[in-house]
PDB file of N, CA and C in Angstrom:
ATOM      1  N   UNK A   1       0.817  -1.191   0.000  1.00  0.00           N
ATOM      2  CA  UNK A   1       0.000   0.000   0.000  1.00  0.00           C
ATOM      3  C   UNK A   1       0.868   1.265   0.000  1.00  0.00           C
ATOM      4  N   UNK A   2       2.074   1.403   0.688  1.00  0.00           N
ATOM      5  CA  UNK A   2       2.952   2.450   0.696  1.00  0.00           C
ATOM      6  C   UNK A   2       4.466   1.632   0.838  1.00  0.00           C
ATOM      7  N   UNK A   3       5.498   2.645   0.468  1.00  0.00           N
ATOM      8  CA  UNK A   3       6.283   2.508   0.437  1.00  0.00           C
ATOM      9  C   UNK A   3       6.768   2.248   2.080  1.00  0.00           C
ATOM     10  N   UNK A   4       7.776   1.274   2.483  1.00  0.00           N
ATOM     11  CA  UNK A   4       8.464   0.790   3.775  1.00  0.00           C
ATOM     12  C   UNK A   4       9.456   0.568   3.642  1.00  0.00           C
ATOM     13  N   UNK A   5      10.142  -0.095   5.257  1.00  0.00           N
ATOM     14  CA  UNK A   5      11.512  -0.276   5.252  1.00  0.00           C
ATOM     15  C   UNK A   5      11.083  -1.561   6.210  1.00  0.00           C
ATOM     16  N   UNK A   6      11.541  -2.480   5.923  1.00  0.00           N
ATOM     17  CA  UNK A   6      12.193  -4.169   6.429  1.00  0.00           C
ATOM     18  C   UNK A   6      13.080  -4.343   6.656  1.00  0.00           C
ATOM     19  N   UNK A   7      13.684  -4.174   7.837  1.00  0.00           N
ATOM     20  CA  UNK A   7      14.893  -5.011   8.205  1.00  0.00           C
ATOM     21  C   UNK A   7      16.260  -4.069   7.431  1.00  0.00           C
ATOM     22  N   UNK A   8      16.441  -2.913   7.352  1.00  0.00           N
ATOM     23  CA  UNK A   8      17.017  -2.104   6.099  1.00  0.00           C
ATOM     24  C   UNK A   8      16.497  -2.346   5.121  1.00  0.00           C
ATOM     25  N   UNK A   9      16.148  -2.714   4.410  1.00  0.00           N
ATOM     26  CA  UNK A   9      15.459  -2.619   2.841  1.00  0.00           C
ATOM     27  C   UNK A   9      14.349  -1.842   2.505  1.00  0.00           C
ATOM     28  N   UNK A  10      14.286  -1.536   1.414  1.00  0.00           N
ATOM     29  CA  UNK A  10      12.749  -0.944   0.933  1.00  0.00           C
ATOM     30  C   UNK A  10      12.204  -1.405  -0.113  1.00  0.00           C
ATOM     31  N   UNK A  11      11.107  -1.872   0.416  1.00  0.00           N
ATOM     32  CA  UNK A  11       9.552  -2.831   0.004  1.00  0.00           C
ATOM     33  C   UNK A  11       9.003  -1.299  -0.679  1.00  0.00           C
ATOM     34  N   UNK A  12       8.954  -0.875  -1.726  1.00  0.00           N
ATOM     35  CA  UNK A  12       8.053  -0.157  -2.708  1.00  0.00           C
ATOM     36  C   UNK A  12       6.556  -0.812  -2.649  1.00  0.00           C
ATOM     37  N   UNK A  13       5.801   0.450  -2.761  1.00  0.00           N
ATOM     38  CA  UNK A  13       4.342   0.100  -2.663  1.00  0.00           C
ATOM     39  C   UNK A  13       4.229  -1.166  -4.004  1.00  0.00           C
ATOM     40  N   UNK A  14       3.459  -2.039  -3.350  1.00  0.00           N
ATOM     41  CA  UNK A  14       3.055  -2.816  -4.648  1.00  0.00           C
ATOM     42  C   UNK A  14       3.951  -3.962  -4.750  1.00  0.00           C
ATOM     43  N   UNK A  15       4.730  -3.864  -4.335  1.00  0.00           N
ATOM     44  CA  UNK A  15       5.747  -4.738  -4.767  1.00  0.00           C
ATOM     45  C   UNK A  15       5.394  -6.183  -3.756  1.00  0.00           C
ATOM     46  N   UNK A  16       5.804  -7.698  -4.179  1.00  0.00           N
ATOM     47  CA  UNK A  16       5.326  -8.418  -3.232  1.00  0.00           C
ATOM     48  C   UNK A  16       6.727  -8.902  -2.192  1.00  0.00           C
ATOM     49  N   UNK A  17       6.193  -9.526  -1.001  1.00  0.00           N
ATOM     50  CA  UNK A  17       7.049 -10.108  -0.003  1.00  0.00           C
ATOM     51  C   UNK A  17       6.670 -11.271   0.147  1.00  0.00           C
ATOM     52  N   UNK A  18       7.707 -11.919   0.499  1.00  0.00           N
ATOM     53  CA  UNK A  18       7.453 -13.979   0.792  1.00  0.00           C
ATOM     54  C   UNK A  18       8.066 -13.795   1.947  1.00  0.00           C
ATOM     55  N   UNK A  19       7.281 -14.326   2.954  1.00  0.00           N
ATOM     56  CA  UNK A  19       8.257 -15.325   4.447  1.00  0.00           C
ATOM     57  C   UNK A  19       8.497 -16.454   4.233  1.00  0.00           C
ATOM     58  N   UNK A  20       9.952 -17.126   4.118  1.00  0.00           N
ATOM     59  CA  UNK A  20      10.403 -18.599   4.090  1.00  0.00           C
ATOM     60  C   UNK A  20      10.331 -19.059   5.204  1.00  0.00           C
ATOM     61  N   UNK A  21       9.600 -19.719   5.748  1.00  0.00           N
ATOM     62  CA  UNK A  21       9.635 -20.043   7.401  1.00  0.00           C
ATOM     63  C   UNK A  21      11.271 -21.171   7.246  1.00  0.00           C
ATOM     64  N   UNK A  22      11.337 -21.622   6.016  1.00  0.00           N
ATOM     65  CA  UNK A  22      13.052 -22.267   6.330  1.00  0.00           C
ATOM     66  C   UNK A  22      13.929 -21.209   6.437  1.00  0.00           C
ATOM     67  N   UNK A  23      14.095 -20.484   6.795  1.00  0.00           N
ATOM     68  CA  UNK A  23      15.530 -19.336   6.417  1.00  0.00           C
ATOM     69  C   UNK A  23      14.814 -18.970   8.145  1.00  0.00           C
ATOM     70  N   UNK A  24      14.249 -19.548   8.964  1.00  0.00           N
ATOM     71  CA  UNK A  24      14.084 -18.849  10.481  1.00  0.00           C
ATOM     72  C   UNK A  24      15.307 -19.267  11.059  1.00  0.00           C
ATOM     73  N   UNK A  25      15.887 -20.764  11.029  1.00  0.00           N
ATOM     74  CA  UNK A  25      16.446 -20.863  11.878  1.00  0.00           C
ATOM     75  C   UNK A  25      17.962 -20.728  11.145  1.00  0.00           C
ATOM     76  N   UNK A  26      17.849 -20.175  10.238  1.00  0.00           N
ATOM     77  CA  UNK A  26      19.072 -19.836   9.478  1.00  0.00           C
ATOM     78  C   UNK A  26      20.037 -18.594   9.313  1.00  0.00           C
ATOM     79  N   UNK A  27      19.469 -17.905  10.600  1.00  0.00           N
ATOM     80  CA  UNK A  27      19.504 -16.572  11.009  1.00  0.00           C
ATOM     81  C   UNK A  27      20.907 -16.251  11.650  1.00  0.00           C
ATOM     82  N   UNK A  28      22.098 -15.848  10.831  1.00  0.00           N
ATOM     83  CA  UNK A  28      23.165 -15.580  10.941  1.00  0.00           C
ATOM     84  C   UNK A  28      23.259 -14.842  12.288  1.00  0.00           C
ATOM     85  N   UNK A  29      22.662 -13.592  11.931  1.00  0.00           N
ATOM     86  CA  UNK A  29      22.685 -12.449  13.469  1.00  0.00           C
ATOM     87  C   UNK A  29      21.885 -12.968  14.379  1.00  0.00           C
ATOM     88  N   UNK A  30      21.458 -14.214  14.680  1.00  0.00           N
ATOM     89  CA  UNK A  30      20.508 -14.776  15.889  1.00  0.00           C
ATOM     90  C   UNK A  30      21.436 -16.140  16.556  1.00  0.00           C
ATOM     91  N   UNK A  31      21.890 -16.896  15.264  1.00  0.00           N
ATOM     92  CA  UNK A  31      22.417 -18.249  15.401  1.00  0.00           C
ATOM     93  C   UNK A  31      23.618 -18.576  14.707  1.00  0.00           C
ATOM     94  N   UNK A  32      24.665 -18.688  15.661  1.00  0.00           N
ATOM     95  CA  UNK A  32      26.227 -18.700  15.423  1.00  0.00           C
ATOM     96  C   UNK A  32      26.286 -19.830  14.353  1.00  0.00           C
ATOM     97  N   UNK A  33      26.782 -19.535  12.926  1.00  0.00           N
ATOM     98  CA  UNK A  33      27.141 -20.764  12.030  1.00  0.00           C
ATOM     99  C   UNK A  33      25.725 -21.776  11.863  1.00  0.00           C
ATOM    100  N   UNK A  34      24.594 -21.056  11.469  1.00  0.00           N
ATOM    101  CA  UNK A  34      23.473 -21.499  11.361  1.00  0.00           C
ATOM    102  C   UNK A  34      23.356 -23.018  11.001  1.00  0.00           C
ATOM    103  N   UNK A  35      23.941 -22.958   9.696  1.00  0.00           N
ATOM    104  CA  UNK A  35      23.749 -24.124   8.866  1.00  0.00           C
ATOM    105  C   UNK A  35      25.198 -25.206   8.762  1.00  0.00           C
ATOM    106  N   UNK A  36      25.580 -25.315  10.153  1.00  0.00           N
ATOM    107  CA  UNK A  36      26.741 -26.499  10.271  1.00  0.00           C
ATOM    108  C   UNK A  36      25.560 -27.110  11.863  1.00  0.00           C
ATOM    109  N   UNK A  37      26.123 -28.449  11.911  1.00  0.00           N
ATOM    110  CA  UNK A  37      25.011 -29.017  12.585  1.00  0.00           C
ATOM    111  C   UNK A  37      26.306 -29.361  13.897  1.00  0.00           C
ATOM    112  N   UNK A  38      25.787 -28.749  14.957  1.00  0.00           N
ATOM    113  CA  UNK A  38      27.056 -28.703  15.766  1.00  0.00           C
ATOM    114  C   UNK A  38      25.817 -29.031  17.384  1.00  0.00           C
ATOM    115  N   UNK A  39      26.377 -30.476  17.514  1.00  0.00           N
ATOM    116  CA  UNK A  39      25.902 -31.173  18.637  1.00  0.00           C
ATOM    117  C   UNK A  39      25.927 -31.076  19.622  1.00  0.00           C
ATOM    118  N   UNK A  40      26.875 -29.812  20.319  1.00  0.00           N
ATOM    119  CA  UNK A  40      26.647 -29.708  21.127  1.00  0.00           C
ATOM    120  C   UNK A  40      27.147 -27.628  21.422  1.00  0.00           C
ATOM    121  N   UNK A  41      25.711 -27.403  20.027  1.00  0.00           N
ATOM    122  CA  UNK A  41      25.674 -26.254  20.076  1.00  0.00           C
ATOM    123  C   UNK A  41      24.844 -25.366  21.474  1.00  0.00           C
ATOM    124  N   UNK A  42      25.505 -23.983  21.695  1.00  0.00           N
ATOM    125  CA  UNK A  42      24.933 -23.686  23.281  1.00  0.00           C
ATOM    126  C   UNK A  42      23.602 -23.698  22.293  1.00  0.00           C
ATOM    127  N   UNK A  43      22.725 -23.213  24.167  1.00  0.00           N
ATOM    128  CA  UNK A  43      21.012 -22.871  23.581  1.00  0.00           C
ATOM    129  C   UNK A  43      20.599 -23.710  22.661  1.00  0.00           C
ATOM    130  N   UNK A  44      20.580 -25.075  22.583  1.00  0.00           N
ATOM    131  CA  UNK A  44      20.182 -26.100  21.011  1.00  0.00           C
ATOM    132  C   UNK A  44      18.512 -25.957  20.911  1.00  0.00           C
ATOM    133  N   UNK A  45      17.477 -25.603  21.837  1.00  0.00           N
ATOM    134  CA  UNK A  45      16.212 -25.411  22.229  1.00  0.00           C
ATOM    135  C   UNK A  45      15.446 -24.128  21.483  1.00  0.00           C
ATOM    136  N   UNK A  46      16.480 -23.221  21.323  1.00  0.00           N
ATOM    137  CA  UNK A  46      16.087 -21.465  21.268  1.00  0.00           C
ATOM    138  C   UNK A  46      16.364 -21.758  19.571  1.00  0.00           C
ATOM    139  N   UNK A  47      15.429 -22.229  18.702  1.00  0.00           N
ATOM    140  CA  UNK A  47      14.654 -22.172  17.237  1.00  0.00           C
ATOM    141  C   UNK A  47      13.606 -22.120  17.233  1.00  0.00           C
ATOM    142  N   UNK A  48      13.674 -21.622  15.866  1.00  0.00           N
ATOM    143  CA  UNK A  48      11.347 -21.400  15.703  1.00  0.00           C
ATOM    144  C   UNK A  48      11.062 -22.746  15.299  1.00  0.00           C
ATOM    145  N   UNK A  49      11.456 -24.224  14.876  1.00  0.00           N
ATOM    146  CA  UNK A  49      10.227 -25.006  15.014  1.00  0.00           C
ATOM    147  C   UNK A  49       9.515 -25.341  16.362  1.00  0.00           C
ATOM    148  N   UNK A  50       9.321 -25.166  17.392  1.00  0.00           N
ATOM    149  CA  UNK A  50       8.170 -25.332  17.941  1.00  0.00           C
ATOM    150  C   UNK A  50       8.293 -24.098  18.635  1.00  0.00           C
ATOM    151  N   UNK A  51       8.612 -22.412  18.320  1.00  0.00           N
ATOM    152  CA  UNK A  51       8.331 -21.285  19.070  1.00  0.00           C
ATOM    153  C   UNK A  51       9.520 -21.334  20.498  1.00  0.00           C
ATOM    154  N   UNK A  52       9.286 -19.885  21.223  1.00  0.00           N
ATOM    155  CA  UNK A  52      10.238 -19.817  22.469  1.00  0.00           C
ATOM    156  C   UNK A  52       9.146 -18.914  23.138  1.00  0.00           C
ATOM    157  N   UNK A  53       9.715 -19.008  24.556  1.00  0.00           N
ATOM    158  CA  UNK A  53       9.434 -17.646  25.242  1.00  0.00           C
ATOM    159  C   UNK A  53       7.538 -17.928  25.123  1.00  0.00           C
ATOM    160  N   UNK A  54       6.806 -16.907  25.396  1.00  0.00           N
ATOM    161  CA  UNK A  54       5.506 -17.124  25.596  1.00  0.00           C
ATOM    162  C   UNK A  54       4.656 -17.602  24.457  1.00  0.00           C
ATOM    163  N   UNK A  55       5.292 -17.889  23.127  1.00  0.00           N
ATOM    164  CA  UNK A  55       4.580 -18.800  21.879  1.00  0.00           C
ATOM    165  C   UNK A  55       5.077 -19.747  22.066  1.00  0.00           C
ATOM    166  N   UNK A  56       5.692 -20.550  22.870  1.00  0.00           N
ATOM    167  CA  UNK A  56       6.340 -21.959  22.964  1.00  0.00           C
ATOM    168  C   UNK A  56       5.000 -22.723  22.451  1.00  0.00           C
ATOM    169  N   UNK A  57       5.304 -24.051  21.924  1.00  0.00           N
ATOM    170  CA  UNK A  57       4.888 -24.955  21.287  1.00  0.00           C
ATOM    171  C   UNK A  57       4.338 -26.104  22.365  1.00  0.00           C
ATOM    172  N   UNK A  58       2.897 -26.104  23.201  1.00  0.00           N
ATOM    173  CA  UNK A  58       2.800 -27.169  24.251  1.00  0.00           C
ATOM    174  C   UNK A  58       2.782 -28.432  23.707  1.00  0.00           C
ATOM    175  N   UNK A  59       3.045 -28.840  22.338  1.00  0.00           N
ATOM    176  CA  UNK A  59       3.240 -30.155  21.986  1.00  0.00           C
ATOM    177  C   UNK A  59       4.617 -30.208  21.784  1.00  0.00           C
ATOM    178  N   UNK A  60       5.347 -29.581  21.728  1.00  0.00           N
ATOM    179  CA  UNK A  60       6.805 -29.949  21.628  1.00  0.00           C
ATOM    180  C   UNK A  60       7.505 -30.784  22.400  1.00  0.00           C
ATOM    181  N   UNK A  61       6.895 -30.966  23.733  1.00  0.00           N
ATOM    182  CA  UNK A  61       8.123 -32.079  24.791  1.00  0.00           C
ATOM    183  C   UNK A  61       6.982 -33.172  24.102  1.00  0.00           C
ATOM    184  N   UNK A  62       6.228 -33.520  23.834  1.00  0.00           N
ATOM    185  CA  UNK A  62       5.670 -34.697  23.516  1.00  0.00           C
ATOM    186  C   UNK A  62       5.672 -34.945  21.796  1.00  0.00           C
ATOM    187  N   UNK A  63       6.245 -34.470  21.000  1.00  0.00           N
ATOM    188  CA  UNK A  63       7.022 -34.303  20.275  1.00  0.00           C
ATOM    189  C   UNK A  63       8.250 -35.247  20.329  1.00  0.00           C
ATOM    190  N   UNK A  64       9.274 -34.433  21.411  1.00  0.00           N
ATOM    191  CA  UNK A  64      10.548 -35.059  21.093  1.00  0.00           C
ATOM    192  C   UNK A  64      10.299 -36.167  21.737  1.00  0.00           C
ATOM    193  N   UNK A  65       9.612 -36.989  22.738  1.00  0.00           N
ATOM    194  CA  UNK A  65       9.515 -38.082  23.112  1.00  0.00           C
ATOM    195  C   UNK A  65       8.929 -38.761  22.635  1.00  0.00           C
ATOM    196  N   UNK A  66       7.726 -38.406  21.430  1.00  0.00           N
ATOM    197  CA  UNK A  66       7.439 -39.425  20.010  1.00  0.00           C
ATOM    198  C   UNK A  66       8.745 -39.791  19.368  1.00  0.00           C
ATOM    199  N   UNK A  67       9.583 -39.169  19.235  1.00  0.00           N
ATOM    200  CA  UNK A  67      10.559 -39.277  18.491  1.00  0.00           C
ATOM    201  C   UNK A  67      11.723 -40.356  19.137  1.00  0.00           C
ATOM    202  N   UNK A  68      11.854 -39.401  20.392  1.00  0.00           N
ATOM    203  CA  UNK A  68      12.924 -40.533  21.399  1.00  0.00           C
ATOM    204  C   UNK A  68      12.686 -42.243  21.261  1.00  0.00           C
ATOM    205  N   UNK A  69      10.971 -42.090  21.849  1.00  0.00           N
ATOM    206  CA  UNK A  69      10.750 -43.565  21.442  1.00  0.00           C
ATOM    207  C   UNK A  69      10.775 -44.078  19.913  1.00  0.00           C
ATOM    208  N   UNK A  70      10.371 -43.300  19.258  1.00  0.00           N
ATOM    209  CA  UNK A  70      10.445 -44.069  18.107  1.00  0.00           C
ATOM    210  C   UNK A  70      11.765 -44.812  17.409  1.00  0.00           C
ATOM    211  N   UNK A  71      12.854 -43.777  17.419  1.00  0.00           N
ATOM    212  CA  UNK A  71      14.218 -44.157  17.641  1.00  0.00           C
ATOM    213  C   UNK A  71      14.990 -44.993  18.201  1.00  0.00           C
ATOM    214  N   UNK A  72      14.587 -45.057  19.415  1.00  0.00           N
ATOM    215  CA  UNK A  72      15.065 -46.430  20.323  1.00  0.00           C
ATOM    216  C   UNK A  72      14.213 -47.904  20.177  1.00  0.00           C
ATOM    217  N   UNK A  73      13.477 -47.467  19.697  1.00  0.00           N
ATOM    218  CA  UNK A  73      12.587 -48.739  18.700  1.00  0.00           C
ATOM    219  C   UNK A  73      13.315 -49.321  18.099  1.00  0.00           C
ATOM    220  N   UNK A  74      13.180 -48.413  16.864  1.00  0.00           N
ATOM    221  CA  UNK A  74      13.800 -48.695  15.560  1.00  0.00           C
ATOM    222  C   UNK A  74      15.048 -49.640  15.243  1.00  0.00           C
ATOM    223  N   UNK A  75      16.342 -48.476  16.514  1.00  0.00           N
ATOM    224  CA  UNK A  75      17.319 -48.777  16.496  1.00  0.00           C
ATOM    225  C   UNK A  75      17.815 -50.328  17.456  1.00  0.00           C
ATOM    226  N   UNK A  76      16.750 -50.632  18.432  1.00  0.00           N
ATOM    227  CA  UNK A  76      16.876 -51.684  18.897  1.00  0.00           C
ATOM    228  C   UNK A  76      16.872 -52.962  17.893  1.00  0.00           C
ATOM    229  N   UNK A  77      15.967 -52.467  17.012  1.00  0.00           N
ATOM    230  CA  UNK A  77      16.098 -53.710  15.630  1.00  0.00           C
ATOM    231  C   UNK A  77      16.429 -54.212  14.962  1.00  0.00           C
ATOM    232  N   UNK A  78      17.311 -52.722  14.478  1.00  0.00           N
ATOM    233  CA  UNK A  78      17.993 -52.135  13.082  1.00  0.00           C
ATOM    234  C   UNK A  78      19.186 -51.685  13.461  1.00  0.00           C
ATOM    235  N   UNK A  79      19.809 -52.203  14.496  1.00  0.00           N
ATOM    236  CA  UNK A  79      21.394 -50.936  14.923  1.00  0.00           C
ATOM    237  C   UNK A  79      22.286 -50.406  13.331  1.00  0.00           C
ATOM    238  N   UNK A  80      21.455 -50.747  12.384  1.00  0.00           N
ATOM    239  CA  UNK A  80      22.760 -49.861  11.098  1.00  0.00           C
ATOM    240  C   UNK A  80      21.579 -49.329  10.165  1.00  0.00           C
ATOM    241  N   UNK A  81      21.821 -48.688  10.000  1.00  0.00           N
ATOM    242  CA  UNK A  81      20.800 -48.138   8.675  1.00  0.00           C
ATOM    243  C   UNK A  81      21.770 -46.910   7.652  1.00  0.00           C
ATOM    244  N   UNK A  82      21.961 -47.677   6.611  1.00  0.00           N
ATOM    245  CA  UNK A  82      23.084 -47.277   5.505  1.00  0.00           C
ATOM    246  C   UNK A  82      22.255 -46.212   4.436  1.00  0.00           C
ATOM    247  N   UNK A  83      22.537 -44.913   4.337  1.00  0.00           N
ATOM    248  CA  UNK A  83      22.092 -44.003   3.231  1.00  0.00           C
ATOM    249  C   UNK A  83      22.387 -44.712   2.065  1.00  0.00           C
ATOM    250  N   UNK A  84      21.830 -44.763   1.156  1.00  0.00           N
ATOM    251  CA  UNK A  84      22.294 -45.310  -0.211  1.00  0.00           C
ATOM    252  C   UNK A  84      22.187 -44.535  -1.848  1.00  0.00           C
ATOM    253  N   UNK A  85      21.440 -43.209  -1.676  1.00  0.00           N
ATOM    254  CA  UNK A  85      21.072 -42.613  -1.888  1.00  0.00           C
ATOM    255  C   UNK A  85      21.284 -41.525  -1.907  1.00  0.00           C
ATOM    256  N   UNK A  86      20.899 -40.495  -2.649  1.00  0.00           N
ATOM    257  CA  UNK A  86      20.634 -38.964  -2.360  1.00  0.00           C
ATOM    258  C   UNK A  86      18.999 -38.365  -2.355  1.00  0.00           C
ATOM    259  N   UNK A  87      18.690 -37.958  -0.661  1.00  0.00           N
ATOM    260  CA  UNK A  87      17.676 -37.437  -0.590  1.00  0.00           C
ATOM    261  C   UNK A  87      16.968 -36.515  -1.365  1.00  0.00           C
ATOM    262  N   UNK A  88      15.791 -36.844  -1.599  1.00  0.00           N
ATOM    263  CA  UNK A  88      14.639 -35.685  -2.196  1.00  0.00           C
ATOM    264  C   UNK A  88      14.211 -34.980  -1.416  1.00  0.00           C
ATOM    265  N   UNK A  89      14.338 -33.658  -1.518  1.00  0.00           N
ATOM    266  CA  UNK A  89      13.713 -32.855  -0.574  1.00  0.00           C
ATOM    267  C   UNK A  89      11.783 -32.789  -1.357  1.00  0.00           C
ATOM    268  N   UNK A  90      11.651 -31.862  -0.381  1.00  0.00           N
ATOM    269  CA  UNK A  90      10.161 -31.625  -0.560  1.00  0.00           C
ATOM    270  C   UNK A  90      10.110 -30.166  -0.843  1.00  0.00           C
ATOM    271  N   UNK A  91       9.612 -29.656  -1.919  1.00  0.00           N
ATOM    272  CA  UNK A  91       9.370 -28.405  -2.488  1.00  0.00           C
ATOM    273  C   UNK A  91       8.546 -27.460  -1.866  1.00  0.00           C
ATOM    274  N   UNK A  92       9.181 -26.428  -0.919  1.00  0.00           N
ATOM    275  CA  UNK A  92       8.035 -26.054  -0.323  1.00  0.00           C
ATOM    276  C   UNK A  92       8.468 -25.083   0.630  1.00  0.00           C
ATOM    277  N   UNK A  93       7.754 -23.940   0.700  1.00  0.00           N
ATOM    278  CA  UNK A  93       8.498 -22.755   1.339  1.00  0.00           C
ATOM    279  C   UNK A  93       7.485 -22.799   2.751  1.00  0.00           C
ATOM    280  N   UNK A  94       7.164 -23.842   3.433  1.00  0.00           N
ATOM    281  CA  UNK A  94       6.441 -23.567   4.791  1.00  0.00           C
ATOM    282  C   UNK A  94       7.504 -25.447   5.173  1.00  0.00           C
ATOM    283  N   UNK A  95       7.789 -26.121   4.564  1.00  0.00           N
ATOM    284  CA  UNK A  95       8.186 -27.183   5.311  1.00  0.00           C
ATOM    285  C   UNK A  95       9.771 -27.855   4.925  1.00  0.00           C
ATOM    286  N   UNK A  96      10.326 -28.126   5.390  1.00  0.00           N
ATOM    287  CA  UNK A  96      11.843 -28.142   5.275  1.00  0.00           C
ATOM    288  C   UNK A  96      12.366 -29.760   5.524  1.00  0.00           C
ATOM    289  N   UNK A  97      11.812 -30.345   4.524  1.00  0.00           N
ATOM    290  CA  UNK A  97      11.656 -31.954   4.918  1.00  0.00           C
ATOM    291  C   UNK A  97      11.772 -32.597   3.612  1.00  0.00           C
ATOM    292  N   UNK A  98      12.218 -33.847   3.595  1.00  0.00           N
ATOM    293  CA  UNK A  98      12.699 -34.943   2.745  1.00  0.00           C
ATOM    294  C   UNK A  98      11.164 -35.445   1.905  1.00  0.00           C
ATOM    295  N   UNK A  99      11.459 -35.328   1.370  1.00  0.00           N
ATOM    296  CA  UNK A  99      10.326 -36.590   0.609  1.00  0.00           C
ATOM    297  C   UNK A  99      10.570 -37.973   0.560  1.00  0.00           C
ATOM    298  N   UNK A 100      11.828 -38.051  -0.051  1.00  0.00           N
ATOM    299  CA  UNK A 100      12.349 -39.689   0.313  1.00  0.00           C
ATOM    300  C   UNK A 100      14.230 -39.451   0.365  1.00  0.00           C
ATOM    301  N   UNK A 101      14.754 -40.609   1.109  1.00  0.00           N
ATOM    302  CA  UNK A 101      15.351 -40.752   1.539  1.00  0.00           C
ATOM    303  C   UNK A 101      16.051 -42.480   1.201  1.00  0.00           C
ATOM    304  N   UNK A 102      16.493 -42.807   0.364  1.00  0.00           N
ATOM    305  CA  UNK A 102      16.621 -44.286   0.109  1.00  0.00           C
ATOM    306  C   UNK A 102      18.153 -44.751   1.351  1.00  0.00           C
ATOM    307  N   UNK A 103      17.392 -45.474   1.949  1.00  0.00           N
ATOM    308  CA  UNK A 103      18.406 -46.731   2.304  1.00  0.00           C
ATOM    309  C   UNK A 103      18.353 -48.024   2.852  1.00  0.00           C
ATOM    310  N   UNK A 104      18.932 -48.817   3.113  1.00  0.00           N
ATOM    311  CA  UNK A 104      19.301 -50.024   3.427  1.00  0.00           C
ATOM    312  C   UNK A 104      19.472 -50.449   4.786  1.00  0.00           C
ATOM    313  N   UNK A 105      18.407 -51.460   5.157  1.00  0.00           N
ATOM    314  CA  UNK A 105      18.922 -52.059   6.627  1.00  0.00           C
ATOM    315  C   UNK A 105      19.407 -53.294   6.587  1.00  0.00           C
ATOM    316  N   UNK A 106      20.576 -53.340   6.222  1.00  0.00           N
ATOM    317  CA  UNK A 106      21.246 -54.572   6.750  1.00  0.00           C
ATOM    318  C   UNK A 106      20.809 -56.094   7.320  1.00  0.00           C
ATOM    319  N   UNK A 107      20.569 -57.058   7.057  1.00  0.00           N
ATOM    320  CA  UNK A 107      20.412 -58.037   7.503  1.00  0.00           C
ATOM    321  C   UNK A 107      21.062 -58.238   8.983  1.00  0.00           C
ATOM    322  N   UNK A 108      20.632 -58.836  10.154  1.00  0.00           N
ATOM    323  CA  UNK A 108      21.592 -58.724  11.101  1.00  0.00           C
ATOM    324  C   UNK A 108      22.633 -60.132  11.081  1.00  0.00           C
ATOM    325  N   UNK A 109      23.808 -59.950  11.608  1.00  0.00           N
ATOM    326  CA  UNK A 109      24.395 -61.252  11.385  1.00  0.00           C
ATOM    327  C   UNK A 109      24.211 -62.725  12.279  1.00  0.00           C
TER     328      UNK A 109
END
């Protein structure tokens, strides 16, 4: 509707804007070396998939403990699971996820 300013930039009337919700947690001036996956990065909790602070996400601890268990499932079964492949992502500017993923579970010996 009018001309603005974003973040330093200027958005001219008319002109359009996209939010990538993938580029949140990719936030250089928020998160040291965004995109290296560092295990035992400080604050590992403080990202936007499930919100912080008073938008926190009340499904998120039941979340990661779908997950915990599911994992220790899995892996009780399967202790190797070999990539074989190169992942497909999923096209899509709200979700940041694989489509497929090919690999191999090993026979056990």
């Amino acid at each position: 509707m009018a001309d603005t300013e974003v973040g330093g930039k200027l958005i001219k009337a008319g002109e359009k804007v996209v939010m990538w919700y993938v580029s949140g947690n990719r936030d250089e001036s928020v998160i040291d070396n965004a995109d290296a996956f560092i295990i035992d990065r400080e604050r590992p909790r403080h990202h936007l998939s499930f919100g912080f602070g008073i938008h926190r996400c009340v499904g998120n601890r039941l979340a990661e403990l779908q997950l915990r268990i599911v994992w220790e499932e899995v892996l009780k079964r399967f202790p190797r699971i070999d990539v074989v492949g190169e992942p497909r992502r999923v096209h899509s500017s709200f979700v940041k996820g694989y489509e497929t993923l090919p690999v191999i579970i090993p026979a056990r010996a």
